[in-house]
N, C-alpha and C. Protein backbone atom coordinates (compact mmCIF):
# COMPACT_ATOMS: atom_id res chain seq x y z
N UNK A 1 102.71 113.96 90.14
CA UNK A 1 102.87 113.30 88.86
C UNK A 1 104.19 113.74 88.25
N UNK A 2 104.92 112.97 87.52
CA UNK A 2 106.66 113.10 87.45
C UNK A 2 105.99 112.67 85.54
N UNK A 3 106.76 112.88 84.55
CA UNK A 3 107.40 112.11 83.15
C UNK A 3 107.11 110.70 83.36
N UNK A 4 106.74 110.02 82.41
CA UNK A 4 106.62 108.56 82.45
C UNK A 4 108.48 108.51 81.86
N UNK A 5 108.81 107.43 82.74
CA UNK A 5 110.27 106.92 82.93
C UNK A 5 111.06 107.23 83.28
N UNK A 6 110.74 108.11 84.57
CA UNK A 6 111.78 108.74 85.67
C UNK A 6 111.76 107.82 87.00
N UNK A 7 111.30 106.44 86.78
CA UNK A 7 111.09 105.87 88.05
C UNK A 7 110.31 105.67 89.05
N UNK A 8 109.00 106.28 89.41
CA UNK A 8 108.33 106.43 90.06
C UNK A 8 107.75 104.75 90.71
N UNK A 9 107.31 104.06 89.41
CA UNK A 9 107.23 102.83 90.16
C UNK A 9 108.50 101.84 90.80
N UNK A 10 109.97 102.39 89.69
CA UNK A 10 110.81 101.71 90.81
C UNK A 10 110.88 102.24 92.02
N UNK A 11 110.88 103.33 92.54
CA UNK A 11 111.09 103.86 94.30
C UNK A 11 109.90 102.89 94.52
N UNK A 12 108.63 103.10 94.16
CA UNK A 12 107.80 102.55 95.21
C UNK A 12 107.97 100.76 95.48
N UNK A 13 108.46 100.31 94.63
CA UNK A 13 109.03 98.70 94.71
C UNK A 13 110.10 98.60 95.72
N UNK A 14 111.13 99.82 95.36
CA UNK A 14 111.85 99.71 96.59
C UNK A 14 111.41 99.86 97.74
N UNK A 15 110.93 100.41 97.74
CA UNK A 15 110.39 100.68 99.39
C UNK A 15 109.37 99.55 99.60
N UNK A 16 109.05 99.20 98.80
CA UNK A 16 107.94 97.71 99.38
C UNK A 16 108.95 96.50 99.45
N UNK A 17 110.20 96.43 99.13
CA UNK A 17 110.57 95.89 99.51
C UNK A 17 112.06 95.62 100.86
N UNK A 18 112.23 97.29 101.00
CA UNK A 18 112.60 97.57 102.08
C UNK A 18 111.66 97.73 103.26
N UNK A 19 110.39 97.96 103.21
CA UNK A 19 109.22 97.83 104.57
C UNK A 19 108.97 96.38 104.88
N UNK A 20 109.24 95.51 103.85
CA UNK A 20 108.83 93.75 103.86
C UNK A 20 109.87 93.04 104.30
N UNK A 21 111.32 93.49 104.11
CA UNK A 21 111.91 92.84 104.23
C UNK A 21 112.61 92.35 105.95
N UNK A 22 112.76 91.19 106.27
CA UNK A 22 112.77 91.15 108.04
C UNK A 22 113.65 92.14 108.23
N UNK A 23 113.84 92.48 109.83
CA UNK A 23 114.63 93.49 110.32
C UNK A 23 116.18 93.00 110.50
N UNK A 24 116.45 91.77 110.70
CA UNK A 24 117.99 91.78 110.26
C UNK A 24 118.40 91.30 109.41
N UNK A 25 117.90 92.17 108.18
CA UNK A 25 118.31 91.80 106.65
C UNK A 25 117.92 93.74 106.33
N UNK A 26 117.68 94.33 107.77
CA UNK A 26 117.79 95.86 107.44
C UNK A 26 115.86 96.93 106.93
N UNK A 27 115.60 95.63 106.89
CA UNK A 27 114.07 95.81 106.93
C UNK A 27 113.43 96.49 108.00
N UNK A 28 111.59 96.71 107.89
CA UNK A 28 110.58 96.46 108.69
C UNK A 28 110.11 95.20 109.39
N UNK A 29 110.03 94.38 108.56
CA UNK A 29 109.18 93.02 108.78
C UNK A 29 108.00 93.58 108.50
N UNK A 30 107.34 94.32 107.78
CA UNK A 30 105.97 94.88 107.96
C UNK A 30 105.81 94.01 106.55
N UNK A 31 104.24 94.13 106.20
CA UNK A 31 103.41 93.61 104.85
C UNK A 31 103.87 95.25 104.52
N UNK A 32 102.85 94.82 103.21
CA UNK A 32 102.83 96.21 101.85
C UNK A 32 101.63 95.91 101.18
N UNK A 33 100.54 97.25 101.55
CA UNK A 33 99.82 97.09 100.38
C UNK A 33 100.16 98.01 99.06
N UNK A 34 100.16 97.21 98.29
CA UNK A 34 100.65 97.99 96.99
C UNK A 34 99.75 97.97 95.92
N UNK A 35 98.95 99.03 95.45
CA UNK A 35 97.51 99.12 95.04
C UNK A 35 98.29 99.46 93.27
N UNK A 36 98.84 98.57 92.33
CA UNK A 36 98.45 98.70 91.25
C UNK A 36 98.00 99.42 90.19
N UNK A 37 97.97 100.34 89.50
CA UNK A 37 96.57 100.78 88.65
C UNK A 37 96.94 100.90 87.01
N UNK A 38 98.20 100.32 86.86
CA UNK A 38 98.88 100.52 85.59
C UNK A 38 99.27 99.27 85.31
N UNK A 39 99.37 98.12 86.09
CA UNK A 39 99.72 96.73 85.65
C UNK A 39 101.38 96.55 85.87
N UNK A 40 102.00 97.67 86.47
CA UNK A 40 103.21 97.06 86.70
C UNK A 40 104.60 97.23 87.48
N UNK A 41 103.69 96.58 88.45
CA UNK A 41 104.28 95.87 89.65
C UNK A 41 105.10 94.53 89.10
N UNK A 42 106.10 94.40 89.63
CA UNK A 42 107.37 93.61 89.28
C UNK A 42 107.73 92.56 90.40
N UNK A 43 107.21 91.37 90.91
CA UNK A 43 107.59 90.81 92.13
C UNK A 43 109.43 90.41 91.55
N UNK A 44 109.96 89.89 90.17
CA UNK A 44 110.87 89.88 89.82
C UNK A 44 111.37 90.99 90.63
N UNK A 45 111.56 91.96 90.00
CA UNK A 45 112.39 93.60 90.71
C UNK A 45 111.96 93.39 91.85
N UNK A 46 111.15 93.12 92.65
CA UNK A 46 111.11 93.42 93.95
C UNK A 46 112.18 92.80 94.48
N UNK A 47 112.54 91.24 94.16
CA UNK A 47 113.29 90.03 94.47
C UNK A 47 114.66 90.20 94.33
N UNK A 48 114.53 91.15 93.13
CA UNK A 48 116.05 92.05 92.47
C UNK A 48 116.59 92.52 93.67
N UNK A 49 115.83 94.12 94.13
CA UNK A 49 116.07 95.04 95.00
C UNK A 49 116.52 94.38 96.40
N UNK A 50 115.90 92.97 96.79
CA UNK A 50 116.00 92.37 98.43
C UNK A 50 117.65 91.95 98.02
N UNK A 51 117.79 90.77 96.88
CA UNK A 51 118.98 90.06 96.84
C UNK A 51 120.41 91.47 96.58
N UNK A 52 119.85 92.67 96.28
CA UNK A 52 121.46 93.63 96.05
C UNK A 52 121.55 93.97 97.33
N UNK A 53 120.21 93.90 98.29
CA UNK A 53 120.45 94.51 99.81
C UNK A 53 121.05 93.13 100.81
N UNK A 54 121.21 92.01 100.54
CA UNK A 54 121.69 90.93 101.03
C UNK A 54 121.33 89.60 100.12
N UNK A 55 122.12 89.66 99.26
CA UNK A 55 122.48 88.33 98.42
C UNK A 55 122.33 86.53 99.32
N UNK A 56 123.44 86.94 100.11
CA UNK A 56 123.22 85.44 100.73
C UNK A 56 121.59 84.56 101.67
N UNK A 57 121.06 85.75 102.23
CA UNK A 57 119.80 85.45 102.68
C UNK A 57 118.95 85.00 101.66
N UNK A 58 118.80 85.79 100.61
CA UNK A 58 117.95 85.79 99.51
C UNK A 58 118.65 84.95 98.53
N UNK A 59 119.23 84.15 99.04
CA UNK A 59 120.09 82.91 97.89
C UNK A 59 118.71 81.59 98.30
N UNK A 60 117.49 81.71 98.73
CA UNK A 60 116.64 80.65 99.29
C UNK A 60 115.66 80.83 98.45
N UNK A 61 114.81 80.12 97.58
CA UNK A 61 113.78 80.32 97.40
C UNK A 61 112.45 80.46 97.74
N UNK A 62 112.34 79.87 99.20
CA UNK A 62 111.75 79.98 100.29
C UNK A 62 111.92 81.36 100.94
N UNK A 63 112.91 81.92 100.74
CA UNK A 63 113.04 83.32 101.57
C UNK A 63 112.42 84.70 100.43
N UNK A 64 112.96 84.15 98.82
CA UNK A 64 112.17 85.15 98.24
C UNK A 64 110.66 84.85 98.49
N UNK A 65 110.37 83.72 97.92
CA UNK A 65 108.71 83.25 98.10
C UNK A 65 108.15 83.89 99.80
N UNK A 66 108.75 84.02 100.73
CA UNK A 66 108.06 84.70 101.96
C UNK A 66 108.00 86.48 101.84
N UNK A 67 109.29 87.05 101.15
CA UNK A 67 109.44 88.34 100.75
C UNK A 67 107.71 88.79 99.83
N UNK A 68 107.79 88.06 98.96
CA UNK A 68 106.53 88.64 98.12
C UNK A 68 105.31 88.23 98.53
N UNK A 69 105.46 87.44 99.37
CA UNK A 69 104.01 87.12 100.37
C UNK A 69 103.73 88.44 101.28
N UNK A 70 104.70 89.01 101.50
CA UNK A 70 104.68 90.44 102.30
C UNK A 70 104.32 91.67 101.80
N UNK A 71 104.17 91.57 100.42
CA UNK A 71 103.33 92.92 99.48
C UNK A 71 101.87 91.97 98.78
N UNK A 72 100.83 92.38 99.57
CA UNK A 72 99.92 92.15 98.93
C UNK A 72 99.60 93.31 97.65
N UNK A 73 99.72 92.74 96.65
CA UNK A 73 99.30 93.57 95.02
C UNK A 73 97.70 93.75 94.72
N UNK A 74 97.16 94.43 94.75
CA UNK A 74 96.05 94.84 94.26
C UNK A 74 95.91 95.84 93.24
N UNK A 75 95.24 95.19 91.89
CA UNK A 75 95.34 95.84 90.73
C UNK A 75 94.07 96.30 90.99
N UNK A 76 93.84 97.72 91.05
CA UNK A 76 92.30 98.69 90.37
C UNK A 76 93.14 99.58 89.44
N UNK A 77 92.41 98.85 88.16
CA UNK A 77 92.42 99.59 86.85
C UNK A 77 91.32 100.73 86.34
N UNK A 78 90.39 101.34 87.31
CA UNK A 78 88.97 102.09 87.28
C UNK A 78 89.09 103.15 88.74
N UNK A 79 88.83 104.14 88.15
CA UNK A 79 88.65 104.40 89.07
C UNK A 79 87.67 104.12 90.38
N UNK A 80 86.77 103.25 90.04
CA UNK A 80 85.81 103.10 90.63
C UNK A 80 85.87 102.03 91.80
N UNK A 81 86.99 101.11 91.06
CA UNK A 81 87.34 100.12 92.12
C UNK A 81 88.57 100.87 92.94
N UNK A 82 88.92 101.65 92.10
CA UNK A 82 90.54 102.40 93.20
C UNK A 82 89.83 102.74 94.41
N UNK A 83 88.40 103.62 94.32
CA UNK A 83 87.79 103.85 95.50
C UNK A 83 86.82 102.95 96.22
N UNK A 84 86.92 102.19 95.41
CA UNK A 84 86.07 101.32 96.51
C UNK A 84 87.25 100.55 97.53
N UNK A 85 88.59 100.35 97.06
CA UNK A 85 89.39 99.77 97.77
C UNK A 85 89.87 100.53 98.50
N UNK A 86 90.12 102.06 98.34
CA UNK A 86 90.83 103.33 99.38
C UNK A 86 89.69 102.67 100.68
N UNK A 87 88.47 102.68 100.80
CA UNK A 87 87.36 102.57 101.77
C UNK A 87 87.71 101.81 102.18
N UNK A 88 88.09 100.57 101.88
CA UNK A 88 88.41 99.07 102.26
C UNK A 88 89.83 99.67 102.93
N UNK A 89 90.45 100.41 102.91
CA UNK A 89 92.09 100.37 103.66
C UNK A 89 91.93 100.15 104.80
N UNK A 90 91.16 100.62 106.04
CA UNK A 90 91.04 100.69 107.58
C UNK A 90 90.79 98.90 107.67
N UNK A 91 89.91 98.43 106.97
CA UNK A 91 89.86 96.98 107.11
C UNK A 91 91.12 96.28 107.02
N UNK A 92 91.60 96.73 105.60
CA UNK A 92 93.07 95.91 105.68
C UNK A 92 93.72 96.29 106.09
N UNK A 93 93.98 96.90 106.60
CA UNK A 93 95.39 97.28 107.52
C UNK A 93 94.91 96.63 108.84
N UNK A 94 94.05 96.80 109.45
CA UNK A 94 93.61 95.72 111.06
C UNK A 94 94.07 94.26 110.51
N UNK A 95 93.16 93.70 109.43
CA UNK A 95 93.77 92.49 109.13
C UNK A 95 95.31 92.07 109.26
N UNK A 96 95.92 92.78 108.93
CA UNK A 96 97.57 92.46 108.57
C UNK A 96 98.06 93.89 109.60
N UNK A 97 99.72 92.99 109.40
CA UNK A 97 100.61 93.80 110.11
C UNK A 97 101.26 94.47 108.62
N UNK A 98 100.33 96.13 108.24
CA UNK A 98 100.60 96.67 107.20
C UNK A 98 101.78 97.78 107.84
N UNK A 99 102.84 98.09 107.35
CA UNK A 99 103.79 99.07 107.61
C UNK A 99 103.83 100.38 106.47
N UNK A 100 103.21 99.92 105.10
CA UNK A 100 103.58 100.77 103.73
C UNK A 100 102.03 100.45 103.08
N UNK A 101 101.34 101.62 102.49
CA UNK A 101 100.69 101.50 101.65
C UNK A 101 100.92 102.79 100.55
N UNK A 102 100.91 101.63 99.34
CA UNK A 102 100.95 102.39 97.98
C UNK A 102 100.52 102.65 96.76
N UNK A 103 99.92 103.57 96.35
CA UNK A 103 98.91 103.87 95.01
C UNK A 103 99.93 104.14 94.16
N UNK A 104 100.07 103.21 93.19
CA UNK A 104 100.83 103.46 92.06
C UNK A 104 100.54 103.32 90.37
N UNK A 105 99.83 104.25 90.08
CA UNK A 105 99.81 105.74 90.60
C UNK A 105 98.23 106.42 89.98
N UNK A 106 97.57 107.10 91.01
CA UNK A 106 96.66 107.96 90.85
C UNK A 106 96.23 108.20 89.62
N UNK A 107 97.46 109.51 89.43
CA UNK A 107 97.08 110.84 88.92
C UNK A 107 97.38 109.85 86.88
N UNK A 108 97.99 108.47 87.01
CA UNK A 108 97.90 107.91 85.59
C UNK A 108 95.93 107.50 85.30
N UNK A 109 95.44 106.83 86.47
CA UNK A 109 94.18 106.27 86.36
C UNK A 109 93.08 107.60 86.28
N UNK A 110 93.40 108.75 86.74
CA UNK A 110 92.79 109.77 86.67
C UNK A 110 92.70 110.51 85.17
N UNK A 111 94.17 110.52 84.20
CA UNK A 111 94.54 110.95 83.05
C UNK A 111 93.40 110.02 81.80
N UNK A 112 93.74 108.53 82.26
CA UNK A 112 92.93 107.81 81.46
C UNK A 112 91.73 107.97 81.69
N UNK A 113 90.98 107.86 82.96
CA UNK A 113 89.38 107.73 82.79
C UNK A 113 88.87 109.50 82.55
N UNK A 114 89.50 109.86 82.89
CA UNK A 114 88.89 111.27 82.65
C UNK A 114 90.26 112.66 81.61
N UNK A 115 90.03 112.37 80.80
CA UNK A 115 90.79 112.78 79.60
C UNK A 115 90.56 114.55 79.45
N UNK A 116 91.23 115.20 79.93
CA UNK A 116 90.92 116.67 79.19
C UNK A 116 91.14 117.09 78.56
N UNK A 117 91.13 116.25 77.68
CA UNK A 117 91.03 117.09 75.71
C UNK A 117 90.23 116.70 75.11
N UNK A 118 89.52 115.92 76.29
CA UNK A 118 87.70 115.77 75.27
C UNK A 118 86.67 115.98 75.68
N UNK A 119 85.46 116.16 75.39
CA UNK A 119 84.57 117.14 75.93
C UNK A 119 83.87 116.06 77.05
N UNK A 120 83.65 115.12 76.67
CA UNK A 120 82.85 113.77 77.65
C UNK A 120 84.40 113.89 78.74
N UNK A 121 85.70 113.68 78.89
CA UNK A 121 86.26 114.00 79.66
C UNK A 121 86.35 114.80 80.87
N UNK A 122 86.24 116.44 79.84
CA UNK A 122 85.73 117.40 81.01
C UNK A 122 84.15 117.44 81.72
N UNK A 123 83.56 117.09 80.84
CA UNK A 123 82.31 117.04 81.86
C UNK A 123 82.25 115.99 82.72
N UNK A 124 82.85 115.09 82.93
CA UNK A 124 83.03 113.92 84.09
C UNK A 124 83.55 114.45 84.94
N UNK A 125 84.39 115.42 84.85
CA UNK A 125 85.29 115.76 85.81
C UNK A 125 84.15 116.67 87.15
């Protein structure tokens, strides 16, 4: 866990969109699961990050529209669904050709549902 606004969700955008992006444009070609839990995931910025790594490819709208088809986004805002979807990973990853999976971020969905500066907080824990 880092300061809120040191970046943490931009690296992980970058990298979902350096694992997605085809291999001669410097990529993986791989999917991305990118698991959500704060609401913000940016397919904009993702689209950002592809076109500064090769502008002219990504001059298609067809080529961004295939880029963000390659990070599947899954928002769990609970912890409860975060784990029911960690269980679900071995499934999705067979499904798809996954290269990157990413929780972004934990230790925020952990702060909110379980609060330690209040007493119903700590006893959940």
């Amino acid at each position: 866990s880092a300061p809120p606004g040191c970046g943490k969700t931009q690296i992980c955008i970058m990298l979902s969109a350096l694992c997605s992006m085809p291999v001669d444009c410097g990529g993986q070609g791989l999917k991305v699961i990118y698991i959500d839990t704060e609401g913000a995931f940016s397919a904009h910025r993702l689209i950002e990050i592809a076109k500064s790594q090769d502008p002219a490819y990504y001059s298609s709208i067809k080529r961004t529209n295939d880029l963000a088809s390659q990070v599947l986004v899954y928002k769990d805002l609970t912890c409860l669904s975060l784990n029911k979807r960690l269980q679900s990973l071995d499934e999705l990853i067979a499904s798809y050709n996954i290269g990157l999976v990413i929780v972004d971020s934990i230790a925020s969905l952990i702060r909110k549902e379980y609060d330690v500066r209040t007493t119903r907080g700590a006893a959940d824990r």
